[in-house]
N, C-alpha and C. Protein backbone atom coordinates (compact mmCIF):
# COMPACT_ATOMS: atom_id res chain seq x y z
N UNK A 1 161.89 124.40 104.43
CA UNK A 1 162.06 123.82 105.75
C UNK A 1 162.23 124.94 106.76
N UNK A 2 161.60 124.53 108.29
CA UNK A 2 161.60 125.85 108.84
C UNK A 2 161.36 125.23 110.35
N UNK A 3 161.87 125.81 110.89
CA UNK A 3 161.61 125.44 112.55
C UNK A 3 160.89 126.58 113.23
N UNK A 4 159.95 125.59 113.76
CA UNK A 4 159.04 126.59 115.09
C UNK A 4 158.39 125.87 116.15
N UNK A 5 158.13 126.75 117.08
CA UNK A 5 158.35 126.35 118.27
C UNK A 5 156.73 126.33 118.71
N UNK A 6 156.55 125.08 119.39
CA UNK A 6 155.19 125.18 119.66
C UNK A 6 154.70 125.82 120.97
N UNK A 7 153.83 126.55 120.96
CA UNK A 7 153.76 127.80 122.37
C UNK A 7 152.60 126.92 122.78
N UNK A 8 151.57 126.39 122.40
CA UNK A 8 150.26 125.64 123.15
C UNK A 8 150.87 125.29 124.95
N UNK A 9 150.10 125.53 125.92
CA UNK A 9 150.14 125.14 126.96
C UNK A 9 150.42 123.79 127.13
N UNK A 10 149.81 122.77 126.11
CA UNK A 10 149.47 121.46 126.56
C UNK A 10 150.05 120.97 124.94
N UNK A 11 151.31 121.24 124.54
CA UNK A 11 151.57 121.07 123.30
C UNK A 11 150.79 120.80 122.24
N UNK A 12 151.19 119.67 121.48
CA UNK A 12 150.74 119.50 120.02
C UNK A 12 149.67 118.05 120.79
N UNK A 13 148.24 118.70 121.14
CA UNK A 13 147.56 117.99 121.71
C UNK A 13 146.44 117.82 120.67
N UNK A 14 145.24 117.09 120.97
CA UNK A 14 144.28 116.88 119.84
C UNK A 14 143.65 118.18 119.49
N UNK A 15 143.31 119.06 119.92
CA UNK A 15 142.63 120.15 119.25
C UNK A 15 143.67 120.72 118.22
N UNK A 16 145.05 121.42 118.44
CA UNK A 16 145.98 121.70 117.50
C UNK A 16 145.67 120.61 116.55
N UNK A 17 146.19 119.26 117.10
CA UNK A 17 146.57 118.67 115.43
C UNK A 17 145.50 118.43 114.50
N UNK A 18 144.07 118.64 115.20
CA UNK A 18 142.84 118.60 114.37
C UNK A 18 143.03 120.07 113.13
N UNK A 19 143.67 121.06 114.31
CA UNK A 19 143.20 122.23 113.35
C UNK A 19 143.98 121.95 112.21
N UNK A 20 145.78 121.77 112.64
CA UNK A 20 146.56 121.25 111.46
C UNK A 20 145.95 120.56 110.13
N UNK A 21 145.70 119.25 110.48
CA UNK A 21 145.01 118.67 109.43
C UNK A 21 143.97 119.34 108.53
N UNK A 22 142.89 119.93 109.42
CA UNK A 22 141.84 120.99 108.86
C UNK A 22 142.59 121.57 108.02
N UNK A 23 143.56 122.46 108.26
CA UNK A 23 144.18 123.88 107.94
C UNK A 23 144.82 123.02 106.59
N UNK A 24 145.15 122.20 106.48
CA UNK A 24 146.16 121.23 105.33
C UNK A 24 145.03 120.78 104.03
N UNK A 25 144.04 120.52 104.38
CA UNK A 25 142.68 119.81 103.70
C UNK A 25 142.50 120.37 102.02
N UNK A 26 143.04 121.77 102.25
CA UNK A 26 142.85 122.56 100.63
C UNK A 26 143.92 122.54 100.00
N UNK A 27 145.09 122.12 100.69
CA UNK A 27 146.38 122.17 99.68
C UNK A 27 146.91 121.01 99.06
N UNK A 28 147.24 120.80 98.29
CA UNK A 28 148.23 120.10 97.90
C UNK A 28 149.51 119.46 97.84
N UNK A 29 150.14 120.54 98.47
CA UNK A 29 151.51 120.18 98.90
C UNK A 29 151.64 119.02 99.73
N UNK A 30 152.90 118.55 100.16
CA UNK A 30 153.22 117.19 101.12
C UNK A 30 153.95 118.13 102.44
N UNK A 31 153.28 118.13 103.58
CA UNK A 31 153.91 118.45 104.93
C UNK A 31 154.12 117.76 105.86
N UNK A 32 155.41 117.65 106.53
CA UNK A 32 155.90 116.64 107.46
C UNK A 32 156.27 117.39 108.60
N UNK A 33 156.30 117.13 109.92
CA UNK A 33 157.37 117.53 110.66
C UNK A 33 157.74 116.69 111.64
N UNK A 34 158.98 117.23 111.99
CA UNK A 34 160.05 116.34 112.10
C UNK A 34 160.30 116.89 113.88
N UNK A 35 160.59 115.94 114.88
CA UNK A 35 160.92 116.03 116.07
C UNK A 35 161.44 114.88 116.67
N UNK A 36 163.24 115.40 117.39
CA UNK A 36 163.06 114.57 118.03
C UNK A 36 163.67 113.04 116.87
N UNK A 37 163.97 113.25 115.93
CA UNK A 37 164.96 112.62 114.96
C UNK A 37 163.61 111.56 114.80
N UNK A 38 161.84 111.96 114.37
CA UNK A 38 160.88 111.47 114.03
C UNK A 38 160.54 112.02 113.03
N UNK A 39 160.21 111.85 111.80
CA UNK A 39 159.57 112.15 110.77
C UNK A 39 158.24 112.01 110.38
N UNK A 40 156.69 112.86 110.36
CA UNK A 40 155.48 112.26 110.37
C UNK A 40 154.84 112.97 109.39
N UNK A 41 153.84 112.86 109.01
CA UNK A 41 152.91 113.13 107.54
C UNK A 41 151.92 114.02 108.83
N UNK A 42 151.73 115.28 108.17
CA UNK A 42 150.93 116.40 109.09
C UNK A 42 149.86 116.25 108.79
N UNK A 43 149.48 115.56 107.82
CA UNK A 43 148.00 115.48 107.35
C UNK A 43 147.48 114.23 108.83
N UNK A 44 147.82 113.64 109.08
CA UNK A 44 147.64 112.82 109.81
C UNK A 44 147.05 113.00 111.69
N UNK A 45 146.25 113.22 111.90
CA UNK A 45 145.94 113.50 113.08
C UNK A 45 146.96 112.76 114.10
N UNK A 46 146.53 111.13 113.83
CA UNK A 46 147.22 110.28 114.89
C UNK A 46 148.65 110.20 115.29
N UNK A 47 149.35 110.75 113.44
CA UNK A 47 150.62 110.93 113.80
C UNK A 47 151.57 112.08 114.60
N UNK A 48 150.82 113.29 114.51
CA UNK A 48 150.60 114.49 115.00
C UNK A 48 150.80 114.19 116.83
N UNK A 49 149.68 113.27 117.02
CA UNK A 49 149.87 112.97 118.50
C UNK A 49 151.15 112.11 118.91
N UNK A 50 151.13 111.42 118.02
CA UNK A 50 152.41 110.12 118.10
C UNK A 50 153.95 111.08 118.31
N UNK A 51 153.96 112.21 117.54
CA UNK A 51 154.83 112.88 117.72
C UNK A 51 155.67 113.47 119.76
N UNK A 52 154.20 114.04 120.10
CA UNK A 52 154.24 114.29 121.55
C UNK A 52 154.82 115.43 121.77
N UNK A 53 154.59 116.08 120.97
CA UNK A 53 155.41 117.04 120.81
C UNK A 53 155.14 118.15 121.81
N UNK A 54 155.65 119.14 123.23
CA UNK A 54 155.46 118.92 124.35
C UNK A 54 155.52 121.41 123.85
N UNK A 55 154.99 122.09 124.94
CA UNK A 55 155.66 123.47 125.03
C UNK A 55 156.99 123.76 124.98
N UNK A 56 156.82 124.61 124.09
CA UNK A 56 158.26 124.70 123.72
C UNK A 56 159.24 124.11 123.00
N UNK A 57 158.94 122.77 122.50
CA UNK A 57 159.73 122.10 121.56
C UNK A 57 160.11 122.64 120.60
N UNK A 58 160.63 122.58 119.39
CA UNK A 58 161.03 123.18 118.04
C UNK A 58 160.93 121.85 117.24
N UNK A 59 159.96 122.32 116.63
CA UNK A 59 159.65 121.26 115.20
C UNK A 59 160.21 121.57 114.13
N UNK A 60 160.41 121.04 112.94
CA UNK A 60 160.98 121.03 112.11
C UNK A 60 159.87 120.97 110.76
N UNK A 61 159.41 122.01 110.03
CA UNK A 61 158.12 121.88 109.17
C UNK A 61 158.95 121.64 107.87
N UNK A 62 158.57 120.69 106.93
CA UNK A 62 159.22 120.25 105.78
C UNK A 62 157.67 120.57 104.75
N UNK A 63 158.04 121.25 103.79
CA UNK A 63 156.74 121.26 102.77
C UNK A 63 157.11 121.42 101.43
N UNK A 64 156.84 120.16 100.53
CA UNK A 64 157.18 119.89 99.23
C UNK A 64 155.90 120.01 98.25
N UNK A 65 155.62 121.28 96.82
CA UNK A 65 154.80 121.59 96.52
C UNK A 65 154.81 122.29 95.83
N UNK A 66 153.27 122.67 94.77
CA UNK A 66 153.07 123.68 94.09
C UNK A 66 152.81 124.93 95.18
N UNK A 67 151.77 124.62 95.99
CA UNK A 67 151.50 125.83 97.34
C UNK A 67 152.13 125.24 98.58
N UNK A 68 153.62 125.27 98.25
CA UNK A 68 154.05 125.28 100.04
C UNK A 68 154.38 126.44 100.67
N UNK A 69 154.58 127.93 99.83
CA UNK A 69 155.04 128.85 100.19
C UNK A 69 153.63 129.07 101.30
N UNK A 70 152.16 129.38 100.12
CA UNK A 70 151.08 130.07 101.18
C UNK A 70 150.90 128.61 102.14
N UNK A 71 150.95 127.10 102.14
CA UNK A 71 150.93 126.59 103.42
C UNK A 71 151.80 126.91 104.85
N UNK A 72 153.06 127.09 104.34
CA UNK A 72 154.05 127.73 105.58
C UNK A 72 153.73 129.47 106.23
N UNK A 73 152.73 129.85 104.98
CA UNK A 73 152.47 130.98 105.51
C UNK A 73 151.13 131.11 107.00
N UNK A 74 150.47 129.52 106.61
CA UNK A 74 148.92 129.71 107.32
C UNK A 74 149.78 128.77 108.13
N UNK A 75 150.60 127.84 108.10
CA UNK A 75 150.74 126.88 109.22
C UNK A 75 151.61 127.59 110.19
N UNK A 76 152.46 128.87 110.28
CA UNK A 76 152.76 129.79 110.53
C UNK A 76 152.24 130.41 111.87
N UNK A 77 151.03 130.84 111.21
CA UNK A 77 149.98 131.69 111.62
C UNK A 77 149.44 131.20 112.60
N UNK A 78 149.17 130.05 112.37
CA UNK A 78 148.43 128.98 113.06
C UNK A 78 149.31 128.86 114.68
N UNK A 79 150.40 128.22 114.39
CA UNK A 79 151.48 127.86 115.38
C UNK A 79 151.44 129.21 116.23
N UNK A 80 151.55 130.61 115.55
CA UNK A 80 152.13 131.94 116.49
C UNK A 80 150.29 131.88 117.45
N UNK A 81 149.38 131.70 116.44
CA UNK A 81 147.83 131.98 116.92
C UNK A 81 147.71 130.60 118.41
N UNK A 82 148.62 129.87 118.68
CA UNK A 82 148.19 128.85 118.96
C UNK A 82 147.13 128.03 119.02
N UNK A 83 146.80 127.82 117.26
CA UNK A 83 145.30 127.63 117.19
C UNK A 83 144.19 127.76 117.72
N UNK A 84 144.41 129.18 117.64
CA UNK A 84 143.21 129.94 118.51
C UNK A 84 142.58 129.48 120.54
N UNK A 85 143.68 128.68 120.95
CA UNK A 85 143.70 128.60 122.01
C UNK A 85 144.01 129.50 123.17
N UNK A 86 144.44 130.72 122.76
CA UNK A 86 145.39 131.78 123.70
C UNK A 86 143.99 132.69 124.59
């Protein structure tokens, strides 16, 4: 479990949570995050939006798994890269 903060201009909007899901597609593990005392399945585009999750918030990444270490490593990456939006 790990908190990070979303830097996107326009938060956790549809291009991020597309990449999310993308970025999730090869693993296995179960990833959730949590905002905002909401709990959602990351694989999930729609829930991703449902979240609303705004600049600057702090999410809460939960990942249960054989590969959750290298998922927290790319979902990570992803979040600091602001999915390649910067």
């Amino acid at each position: 479990m790990r908190k990070i903060k979303v830097k996107n201009a326009l938060g956790l909007h549809t291009r991020p949570a597309a990449s999310i899901v993308k970025l999730l597609q090869p693993y296995k593990s179960s990833v959730s995050f949590t905002y905002k005392n909401e709990t959602i399945n990351a694989r999930s585009i729609m829930s991703i939006l449902m979240l609303a999750a705004k600049k600057n918030a702090q999410i809460t990444i939960t990942i249960e798994g054989e590969d959750a270490a290298d998922v927290m490593l790319r979902l990570e990456s992803a979040f600091e890269q602001e999915f390649g939006e910067k």
